[in-house]
PDB file of N, CA and C in Angstrom:
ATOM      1  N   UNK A   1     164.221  27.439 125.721  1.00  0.00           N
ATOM      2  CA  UNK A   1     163.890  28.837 125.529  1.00  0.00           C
ATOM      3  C   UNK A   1     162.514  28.931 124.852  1.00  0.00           C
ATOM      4  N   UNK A   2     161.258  29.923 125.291  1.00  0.00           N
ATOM      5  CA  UNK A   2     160.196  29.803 124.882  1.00  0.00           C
ATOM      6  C   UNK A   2     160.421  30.573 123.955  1.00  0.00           C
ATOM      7  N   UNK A   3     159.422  30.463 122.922  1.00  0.00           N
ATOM      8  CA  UNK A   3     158.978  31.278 121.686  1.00  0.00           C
ATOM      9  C   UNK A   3     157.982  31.681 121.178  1.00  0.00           C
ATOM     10  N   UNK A   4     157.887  33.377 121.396  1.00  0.00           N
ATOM     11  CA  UNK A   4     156.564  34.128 121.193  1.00  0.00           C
ATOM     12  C   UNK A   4     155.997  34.207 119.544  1.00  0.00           C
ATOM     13  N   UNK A   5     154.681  34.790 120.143  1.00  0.00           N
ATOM     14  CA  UNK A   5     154.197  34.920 118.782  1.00  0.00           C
ATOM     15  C   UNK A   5     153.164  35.631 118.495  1.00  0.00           C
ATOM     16  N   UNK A   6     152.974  36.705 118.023  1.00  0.00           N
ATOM     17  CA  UNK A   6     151.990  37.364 117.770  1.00  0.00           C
ATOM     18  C   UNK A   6     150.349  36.591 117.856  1.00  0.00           C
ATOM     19  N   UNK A   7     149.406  37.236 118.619  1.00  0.00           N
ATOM     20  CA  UNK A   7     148.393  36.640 118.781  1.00  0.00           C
ATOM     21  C   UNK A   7     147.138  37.979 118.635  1.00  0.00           C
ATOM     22  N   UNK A   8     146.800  37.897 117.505  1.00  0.00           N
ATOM     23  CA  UNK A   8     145.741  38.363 116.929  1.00  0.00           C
ATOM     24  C   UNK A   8     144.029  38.191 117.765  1.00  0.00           C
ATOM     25  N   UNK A   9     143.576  39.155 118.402  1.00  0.00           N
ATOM     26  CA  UNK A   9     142.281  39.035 119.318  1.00  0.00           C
ATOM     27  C   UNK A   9     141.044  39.810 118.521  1.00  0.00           C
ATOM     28  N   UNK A  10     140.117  39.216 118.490  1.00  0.00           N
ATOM     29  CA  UNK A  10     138.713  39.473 117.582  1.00  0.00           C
ATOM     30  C   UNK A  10     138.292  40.796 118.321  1.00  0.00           C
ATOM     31  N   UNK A  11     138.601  42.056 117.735  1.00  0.00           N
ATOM     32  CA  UNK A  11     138.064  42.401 118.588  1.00  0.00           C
ATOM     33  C   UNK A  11     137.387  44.084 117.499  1.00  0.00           C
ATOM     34  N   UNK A  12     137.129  45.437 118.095  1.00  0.00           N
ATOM     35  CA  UNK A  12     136.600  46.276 117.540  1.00  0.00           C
ATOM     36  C   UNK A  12     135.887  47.222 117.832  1.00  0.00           C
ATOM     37  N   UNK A  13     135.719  48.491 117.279  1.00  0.00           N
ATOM     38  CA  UNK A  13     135.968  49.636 118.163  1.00  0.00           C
ATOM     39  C   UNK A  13     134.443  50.227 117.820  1.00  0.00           C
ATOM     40  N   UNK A  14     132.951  50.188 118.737  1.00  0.00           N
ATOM     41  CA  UNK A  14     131.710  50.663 118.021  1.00  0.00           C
ATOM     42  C   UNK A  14     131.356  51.958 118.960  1.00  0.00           C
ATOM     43  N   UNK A  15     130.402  52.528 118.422  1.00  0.00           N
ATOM     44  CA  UNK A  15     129.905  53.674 119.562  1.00  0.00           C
ATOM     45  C   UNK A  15     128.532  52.402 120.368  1.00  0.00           C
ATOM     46  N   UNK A  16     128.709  52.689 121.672  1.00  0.00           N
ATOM     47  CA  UNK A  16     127.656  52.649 121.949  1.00  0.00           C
ATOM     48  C   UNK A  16     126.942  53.818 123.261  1.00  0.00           C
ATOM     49  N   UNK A  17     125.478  53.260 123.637  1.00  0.00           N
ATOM     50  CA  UNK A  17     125.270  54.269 124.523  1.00  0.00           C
ATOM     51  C   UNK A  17     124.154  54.359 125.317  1.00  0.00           C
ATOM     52  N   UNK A  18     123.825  54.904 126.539  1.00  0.00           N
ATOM     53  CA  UNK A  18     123.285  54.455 127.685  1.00  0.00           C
ATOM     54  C   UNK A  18     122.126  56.044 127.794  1.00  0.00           C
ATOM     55  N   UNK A  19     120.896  55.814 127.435  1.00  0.00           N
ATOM     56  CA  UNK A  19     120.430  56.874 127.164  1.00  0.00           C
ATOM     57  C   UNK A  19     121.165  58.161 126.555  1.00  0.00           C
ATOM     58  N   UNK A  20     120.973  59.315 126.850  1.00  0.00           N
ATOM     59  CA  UNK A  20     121.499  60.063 125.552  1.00  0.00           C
ATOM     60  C   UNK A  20     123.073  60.480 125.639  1.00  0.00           C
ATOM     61  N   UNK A  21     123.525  59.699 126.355  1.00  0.00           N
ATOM     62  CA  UNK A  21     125.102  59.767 126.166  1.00  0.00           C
ATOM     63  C   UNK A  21     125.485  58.656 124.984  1.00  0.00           C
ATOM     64  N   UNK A  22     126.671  59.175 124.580  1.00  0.00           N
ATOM     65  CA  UNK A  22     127.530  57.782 123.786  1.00  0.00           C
ATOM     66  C   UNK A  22     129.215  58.313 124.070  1.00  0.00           C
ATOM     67  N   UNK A  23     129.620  56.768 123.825  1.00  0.00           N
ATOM     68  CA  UNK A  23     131.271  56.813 123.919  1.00  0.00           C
ATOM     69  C   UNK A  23     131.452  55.779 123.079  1.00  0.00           C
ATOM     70  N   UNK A  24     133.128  55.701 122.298  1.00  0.00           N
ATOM     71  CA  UNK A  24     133.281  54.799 121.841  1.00  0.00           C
ATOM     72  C   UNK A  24     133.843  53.552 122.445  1.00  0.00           C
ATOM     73  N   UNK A  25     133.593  52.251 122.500  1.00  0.00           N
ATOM     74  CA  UNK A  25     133.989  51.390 123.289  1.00  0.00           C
ATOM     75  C   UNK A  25     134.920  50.245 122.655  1.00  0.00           C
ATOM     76  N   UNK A  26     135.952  50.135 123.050  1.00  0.00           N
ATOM     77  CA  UNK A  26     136.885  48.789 122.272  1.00  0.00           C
ATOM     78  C   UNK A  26     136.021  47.365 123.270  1.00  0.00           C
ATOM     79  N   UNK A  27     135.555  46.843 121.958  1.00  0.00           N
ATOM     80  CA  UNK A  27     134.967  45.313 121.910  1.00  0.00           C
ATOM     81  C   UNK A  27     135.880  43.829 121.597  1.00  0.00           C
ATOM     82  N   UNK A  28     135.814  43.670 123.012  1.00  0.00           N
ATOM     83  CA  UNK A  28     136.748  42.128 122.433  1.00  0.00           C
ATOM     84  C   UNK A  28     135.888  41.222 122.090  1.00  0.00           C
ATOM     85  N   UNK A  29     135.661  40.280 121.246  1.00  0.00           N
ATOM     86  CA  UNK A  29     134.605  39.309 121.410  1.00  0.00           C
ATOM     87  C   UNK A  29     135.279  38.119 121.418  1.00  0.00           C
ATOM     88  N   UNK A  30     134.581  37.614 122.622  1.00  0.00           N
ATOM     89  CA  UNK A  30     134.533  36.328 122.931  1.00  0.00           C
ATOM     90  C   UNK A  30     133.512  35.310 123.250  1.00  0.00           C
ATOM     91  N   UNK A  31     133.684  34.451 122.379  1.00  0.00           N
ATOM     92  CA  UNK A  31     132.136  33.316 121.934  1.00  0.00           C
ATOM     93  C   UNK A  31     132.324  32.378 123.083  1.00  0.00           C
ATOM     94  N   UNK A  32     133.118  32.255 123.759  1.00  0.00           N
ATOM     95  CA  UNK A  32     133.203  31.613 125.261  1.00  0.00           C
ATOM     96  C   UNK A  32     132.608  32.219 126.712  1.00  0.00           C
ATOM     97  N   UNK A  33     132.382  33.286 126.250  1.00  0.00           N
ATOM     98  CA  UNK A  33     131.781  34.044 127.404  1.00  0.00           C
ATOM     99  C   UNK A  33     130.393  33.632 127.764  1.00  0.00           C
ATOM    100  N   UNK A  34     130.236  33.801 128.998  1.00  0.00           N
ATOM    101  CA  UNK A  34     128.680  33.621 129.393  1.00  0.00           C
ATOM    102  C   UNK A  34     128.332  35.144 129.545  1.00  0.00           C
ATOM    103  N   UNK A  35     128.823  36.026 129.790  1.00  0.00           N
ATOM    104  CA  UNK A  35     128.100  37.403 130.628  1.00  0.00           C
ATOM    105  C   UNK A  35     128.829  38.444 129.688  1.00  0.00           C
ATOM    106  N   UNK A  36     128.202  39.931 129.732  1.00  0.00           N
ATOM    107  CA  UNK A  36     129.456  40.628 129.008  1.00  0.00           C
ATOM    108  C   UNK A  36     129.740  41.846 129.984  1.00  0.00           C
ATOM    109  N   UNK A  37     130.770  42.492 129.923  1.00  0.00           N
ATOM    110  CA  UNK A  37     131.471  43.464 131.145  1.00  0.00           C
ATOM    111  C   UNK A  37     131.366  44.896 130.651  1.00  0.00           C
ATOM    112  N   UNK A  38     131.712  45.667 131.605  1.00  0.00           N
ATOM    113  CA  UNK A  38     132.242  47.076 131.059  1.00  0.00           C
ATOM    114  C   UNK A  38     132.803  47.507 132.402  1.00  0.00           C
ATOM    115  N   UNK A  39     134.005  48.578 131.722  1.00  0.00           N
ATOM    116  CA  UNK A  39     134.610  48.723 133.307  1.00  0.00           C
ATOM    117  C   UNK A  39     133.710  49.642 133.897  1.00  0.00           C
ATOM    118  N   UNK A  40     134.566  50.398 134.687  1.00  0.00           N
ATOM    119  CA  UNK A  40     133.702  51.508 135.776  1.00  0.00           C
ATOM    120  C   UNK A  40     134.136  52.620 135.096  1.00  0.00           C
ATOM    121  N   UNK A  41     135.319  52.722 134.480  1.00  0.00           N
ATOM    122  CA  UNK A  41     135.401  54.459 134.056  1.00  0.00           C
ATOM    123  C   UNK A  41     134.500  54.537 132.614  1.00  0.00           C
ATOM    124  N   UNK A  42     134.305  53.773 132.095  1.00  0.00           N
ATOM    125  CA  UNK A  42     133.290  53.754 130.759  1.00  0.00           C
ATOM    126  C   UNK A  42     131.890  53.826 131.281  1.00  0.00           C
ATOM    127  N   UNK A  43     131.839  53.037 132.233  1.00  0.00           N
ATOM    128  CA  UNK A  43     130.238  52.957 132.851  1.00  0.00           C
ATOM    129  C   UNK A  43     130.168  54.471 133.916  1.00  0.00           C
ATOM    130  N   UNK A  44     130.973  54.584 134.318  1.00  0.00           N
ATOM    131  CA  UNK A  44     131.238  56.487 134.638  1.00  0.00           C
ATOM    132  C   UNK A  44     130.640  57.314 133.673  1.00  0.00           C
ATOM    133  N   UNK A  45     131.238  57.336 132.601  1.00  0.00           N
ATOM    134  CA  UNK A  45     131.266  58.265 131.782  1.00  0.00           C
ATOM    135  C   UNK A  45     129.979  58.557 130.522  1.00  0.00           C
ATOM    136  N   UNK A  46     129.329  57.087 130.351  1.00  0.00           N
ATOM    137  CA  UNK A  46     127.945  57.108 130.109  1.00  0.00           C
ATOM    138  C   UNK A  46     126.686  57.393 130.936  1.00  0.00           C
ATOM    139  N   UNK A  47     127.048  57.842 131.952  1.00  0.00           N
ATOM    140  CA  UNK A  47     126.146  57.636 133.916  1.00  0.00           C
ATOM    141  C   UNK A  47     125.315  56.844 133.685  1.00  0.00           C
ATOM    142  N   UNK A  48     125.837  55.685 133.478  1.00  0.00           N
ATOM    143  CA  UNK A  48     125.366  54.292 133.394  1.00  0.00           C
ATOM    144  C   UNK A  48     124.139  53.926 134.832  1.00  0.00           C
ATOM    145  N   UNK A  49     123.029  53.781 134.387  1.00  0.00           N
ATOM    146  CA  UNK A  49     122.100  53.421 135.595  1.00  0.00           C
ATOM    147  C   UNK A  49     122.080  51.878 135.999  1.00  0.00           C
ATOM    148  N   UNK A  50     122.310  51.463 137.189  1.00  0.00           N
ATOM    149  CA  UNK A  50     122.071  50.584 137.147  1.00  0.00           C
ATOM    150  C   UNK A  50     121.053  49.729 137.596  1.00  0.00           C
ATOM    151  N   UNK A  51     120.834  48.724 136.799  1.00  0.00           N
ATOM    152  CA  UNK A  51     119.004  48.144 137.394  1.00  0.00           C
ATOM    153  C   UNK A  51     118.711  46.453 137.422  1.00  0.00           C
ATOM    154  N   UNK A  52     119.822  46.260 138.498  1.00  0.00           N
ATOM    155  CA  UNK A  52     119.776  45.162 138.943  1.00  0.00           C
ATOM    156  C   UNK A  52     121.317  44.607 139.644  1.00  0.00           C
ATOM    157  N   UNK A  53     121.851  43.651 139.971  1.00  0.00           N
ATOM    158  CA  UNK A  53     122.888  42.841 140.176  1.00  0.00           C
ATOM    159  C   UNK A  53     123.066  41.473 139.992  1.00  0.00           C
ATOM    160  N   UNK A  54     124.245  41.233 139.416  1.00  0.00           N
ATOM    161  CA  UNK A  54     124.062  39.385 139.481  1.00  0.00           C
ATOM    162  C   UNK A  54     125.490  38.928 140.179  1.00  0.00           C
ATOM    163  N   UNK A  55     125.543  37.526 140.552  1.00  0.00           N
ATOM    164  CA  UNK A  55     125.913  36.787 141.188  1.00  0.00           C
ATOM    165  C   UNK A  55     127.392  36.288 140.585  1.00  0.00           C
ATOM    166  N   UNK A  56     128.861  36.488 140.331  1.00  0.00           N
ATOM    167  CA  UNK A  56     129.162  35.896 139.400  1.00  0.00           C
ATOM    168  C   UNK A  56     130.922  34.359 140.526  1.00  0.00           C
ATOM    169  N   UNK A  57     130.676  33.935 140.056  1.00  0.00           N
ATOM    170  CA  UNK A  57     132.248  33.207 140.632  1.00  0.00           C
ATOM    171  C   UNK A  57     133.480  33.608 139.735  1.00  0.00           C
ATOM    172  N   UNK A  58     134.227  33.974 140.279  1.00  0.00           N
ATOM    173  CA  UNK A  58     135.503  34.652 139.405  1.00  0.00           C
ATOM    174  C   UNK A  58     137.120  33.565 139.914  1.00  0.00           C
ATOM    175  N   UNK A  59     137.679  33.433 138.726  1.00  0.00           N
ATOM    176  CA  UNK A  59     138.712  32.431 138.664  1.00  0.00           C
ATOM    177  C   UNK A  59     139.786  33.040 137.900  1.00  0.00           C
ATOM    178  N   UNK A  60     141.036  33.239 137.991  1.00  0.00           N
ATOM    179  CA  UNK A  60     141.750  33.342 137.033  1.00  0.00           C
ATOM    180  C   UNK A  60     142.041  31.859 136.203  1.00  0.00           C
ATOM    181  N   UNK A  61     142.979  32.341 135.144  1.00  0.00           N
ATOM    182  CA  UNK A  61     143.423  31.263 134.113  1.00  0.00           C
ATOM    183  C   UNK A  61     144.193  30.171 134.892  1.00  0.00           C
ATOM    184  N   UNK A  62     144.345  29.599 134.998  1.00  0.00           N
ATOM    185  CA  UNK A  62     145.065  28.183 135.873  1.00  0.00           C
ATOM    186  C   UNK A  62     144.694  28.431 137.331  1.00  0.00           C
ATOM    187  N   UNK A  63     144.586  29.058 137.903  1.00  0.00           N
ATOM    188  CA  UNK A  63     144.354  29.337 139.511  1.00  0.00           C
ATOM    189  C   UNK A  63     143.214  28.787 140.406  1.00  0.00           C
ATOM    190  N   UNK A  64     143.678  27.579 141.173  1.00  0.00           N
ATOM    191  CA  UNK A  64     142.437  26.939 141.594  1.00  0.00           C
ATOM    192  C   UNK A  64     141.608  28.008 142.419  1.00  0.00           C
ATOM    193  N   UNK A  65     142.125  29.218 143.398  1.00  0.00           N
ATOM    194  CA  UNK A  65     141.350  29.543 143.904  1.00  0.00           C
ATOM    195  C   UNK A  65     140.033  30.401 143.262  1.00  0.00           C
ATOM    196  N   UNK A  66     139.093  30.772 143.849  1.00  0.00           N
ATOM    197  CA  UNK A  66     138.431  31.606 143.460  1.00  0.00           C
ATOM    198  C   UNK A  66     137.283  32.592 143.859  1.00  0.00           C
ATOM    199  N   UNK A  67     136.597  33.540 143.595  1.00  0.00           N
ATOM    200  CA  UNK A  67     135.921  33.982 144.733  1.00  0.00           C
ATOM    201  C   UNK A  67     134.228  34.641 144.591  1.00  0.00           C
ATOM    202  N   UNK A  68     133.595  34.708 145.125  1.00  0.00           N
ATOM    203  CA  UNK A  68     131.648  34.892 144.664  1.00  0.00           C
ATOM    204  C   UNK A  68     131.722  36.538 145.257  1.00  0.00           C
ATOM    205  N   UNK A  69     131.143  37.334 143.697  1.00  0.00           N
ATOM    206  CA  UNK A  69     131.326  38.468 143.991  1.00  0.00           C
ATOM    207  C   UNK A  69     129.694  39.333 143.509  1.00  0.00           C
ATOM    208  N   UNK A  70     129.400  39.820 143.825  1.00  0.00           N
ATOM    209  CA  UNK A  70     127.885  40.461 143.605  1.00  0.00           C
ATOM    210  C   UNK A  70     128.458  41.771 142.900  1.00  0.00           C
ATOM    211  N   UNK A  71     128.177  42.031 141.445  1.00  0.00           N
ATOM    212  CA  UNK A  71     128.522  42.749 140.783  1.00  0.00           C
ATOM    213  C   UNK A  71     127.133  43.571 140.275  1.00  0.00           C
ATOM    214  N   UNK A  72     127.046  45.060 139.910  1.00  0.00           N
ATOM    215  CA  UNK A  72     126.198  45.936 139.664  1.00  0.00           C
ATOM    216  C   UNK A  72     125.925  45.744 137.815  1.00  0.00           C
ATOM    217  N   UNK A  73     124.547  45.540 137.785  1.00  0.00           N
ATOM    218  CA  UNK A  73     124.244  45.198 136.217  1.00  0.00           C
ATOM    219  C   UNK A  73     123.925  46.561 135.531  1.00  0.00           C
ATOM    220  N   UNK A  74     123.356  46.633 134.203  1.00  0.00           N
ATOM    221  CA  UNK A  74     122.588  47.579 133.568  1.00  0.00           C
ATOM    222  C   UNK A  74     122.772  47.143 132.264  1.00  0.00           C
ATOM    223  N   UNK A  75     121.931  47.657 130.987  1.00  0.00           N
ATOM    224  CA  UNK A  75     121.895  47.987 129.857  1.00  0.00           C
ATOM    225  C   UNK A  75     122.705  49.069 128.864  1.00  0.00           C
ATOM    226  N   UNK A  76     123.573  48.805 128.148  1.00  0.00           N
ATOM    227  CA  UNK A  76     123.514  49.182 127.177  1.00  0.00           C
ATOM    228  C   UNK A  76     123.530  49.294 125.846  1.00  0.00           C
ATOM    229  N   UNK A  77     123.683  50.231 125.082  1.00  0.00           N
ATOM    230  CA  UNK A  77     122.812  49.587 123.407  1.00  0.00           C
ATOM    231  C   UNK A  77     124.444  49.938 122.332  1.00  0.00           C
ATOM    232  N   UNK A  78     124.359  48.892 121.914  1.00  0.00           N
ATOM    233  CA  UNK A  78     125.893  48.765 120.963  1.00  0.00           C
ATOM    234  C   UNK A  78     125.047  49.468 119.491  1.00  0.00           C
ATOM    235  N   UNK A  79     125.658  50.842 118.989  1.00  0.00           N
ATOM    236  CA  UNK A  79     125.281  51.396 118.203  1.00  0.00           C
ATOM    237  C   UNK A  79     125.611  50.761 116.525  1.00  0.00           C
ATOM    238  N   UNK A  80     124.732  50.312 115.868  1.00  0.00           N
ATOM    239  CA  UNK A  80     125.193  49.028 114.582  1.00  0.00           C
ATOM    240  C   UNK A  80     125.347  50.070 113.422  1.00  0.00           C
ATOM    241  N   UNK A  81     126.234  49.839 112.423  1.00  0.00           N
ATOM    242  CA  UNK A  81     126.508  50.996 111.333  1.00  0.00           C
ATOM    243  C   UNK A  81     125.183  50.855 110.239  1.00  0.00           C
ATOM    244  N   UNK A  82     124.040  50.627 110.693  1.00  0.00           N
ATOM    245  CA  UNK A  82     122.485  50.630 110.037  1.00  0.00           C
ATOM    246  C   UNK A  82     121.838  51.759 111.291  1.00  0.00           C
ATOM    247  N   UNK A  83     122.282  52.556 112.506  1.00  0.00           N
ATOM    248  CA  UNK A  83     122.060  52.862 113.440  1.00  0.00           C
ATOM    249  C   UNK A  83     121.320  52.074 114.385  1.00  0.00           C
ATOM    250  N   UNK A  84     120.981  50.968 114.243  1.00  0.00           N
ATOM    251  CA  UNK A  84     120.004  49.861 114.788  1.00  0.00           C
ATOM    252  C   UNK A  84     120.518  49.791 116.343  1.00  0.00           C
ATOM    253  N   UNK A  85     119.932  50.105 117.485  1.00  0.00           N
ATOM    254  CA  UNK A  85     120.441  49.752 118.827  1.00  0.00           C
ATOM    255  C   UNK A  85     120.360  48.980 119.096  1.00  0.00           C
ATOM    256  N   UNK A  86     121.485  47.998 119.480  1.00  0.00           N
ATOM    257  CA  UNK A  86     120.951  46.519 120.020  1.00  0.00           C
ATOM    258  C   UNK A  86     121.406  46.624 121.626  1.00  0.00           C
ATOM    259  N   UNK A  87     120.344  46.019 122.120  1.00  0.00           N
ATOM    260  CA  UNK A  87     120.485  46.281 123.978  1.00  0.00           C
ATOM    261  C   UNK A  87     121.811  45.079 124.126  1.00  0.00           C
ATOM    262  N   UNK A  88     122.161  44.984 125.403  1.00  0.00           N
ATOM    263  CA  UNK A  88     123.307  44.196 126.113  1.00  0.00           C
ATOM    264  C   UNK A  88     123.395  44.391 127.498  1.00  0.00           C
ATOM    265  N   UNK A  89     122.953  43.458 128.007  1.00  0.00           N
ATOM    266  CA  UNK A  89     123.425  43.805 129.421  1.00  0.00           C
ATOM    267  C   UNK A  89     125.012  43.388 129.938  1.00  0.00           C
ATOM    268  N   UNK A  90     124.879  44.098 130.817  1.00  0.00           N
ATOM    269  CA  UNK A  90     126.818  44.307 131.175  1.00  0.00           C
ATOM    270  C   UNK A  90     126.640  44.485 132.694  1.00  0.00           C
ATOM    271  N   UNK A  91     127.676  43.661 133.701  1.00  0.00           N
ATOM    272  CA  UNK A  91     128.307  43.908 134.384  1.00  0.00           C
ATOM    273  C   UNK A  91     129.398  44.828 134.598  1.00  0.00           C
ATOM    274  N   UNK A  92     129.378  45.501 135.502  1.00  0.00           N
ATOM    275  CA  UNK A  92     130.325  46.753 135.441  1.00  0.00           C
ATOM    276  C   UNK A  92     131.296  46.449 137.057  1.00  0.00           C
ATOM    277  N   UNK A  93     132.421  46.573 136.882  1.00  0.00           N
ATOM    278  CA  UNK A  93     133.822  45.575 136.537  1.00  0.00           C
ATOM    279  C   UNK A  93     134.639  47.103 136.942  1.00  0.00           C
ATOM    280  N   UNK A  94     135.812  46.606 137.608  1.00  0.00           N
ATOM    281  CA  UNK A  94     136.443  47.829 137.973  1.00  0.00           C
ATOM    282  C   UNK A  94     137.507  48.194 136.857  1.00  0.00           C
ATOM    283  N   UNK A  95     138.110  46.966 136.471  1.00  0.00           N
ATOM    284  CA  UNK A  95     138.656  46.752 135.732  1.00  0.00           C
ATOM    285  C   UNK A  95     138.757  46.036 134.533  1.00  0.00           C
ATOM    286  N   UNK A  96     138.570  45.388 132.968  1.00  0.00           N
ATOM    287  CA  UNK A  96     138.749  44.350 132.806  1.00  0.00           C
ATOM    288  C   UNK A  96     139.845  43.983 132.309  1.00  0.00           C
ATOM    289  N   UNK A  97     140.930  44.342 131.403  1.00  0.00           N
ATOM    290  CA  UNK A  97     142.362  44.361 131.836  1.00  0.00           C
ATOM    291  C   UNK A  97     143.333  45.272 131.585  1.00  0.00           C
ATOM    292  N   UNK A  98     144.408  44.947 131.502  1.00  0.00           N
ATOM    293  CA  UNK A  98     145.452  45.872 131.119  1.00  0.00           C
ATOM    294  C   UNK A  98     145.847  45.637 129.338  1.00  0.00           C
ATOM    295  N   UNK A  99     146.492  47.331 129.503  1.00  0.00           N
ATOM    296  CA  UNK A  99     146.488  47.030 128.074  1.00  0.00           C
ATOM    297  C   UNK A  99     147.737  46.935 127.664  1.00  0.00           C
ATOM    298  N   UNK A 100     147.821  46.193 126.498  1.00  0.00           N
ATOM    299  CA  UNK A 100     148.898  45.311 126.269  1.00  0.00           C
ATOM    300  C   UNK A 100     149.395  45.957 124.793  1.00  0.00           C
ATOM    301  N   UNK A 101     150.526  45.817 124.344  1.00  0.00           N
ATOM    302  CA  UNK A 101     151.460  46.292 123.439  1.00  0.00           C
ATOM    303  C   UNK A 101     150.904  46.065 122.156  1.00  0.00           C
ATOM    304  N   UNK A 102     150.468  46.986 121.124  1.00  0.00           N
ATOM    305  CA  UNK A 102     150.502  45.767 119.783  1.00  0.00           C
ATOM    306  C   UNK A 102     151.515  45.752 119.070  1.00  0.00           C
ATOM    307  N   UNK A 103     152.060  44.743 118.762  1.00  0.00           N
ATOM    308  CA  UNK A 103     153.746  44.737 118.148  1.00  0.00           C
ATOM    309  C   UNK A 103     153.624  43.914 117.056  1.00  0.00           C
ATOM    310  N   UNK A 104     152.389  43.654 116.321  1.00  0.00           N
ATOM    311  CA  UNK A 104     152.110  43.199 115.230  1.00  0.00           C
ATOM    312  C   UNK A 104     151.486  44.260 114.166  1.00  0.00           C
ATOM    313  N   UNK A 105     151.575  45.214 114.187  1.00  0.00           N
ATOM    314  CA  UNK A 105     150.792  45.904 113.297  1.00  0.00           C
ATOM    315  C   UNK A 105     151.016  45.956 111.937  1.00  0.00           C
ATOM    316  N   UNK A 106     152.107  46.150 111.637  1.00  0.00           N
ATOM    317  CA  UNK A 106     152.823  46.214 110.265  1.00  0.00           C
ATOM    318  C   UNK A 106     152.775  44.984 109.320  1.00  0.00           C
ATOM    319  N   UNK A 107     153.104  43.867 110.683  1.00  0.00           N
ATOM    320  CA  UNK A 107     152.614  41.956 110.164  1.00  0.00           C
ATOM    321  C   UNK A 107     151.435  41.698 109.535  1.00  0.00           C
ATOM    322  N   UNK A 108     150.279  42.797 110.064  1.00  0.00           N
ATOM    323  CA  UNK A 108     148.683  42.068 109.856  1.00  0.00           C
ATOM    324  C   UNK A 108     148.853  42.487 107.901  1.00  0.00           C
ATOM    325  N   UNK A 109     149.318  42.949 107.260  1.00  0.00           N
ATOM    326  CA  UNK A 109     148.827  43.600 106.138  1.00  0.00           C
ATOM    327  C   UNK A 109     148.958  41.695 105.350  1.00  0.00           C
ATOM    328  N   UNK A 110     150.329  41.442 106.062  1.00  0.00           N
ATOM    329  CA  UNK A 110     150.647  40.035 105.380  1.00  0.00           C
ATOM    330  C   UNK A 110     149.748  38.796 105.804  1.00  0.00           C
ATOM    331  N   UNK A 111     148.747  38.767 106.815  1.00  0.00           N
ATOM    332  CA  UNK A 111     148.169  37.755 106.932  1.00  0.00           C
ATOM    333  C   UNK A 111     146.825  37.763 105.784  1.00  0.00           C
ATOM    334  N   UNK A 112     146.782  37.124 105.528  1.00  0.00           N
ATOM    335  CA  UNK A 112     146.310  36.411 104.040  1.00  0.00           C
ATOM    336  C   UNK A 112     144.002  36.740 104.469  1.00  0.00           C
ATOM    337  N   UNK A 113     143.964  35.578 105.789  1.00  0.00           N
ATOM    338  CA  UNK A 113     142.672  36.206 106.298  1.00  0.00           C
ATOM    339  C   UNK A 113     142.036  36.846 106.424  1.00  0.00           C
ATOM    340  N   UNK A 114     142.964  38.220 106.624  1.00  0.00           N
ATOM    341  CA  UNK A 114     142.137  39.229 106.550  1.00  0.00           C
ATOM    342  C   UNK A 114     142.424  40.443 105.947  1.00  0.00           C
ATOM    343  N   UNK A 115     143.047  40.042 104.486  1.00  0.00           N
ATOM    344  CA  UNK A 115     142.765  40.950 103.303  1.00  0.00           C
ATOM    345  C   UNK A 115     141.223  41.378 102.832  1.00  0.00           C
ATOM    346  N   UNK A 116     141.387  42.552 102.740  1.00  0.00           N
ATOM    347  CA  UNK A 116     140.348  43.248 102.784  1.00  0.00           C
ATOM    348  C   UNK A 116     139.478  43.052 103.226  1.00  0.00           C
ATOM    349  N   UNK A 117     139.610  43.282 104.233  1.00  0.00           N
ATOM    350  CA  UNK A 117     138.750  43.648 105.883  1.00  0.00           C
ATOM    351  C   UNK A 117     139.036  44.913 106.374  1.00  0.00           C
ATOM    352  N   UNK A 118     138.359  45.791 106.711  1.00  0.00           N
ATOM    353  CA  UNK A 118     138.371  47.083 107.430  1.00  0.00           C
ATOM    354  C   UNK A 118     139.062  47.029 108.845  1.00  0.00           C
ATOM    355  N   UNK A 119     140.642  47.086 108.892  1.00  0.00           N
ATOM    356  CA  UNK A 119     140.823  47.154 110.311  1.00  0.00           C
ATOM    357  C   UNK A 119     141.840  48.325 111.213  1.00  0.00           C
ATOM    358  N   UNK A 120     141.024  49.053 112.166  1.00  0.00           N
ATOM    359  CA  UNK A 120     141.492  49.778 112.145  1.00  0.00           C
ATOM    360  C   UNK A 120     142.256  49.838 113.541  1.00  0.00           C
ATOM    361  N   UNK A 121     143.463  50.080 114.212  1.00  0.00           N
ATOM    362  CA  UNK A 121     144.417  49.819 114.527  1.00  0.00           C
ATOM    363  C   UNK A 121     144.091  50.824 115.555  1.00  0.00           C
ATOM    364  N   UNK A 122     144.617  51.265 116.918  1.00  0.00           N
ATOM    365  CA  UNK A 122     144.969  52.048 117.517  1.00  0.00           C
ATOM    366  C   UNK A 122     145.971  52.353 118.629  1.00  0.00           C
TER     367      UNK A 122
END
């Protein structure tokens, strides 16, 4: 019988924004990544321009197959709490996943790491 376990993801909620629009965007970060994404209804909703395309090979997690997909690029600027814009380019992604349950919330107060840290839950 397997046994679950709460799994805690780096992640965090900033404004950013694509000329004079802004939205707020949930940020996962991942230091394994080569490229960074945004879906299409976020990149909708900023009228995200786009100004260029790149090339990417896409694989799921164990799945040998895989497939070469030409995805639509652009810029945008992750708003820093100094207001400082920092640019990012992003692939825009129809999807990037589903969202998943948090059933740890009440647990995090007890993990020791990240006492007093600002985290805000949604």
């Amino acid at each position: 019988m397997a046994t679950h376990s709460n799994v805690l993801l780096k992640t965090a909620v900033s404004p950013i924004c694509a000329g004079d629009r802004y939205a707020d965007a949930n940020i996962l970060m991942d230091e394994g990544a080569q490229m960074s994404f945004i879906p299409q209804k976020l990149a909708d909703t900023l009228h995200l321009q786009r100004d260029g395309s790149d090339v990417i090979n896409l694989a799921s997690f164990g799945d040998p197959a895989h497939s070469v997909k030409e995805l639509d690029a652009a810029t945008i600027h992750l708003v820093a709490m100094d207001g400082e814009m920092i640019p990012i380019r992003v692939l825009i992604v129809p999807i990037i996943a589903k969202p998943i349950a948090n059933r740890c919330r009440q647990s995090i107060n007890n993990l020791q790491y990240l006492r007093g840290l600002h985290i805000r839950l949604r």
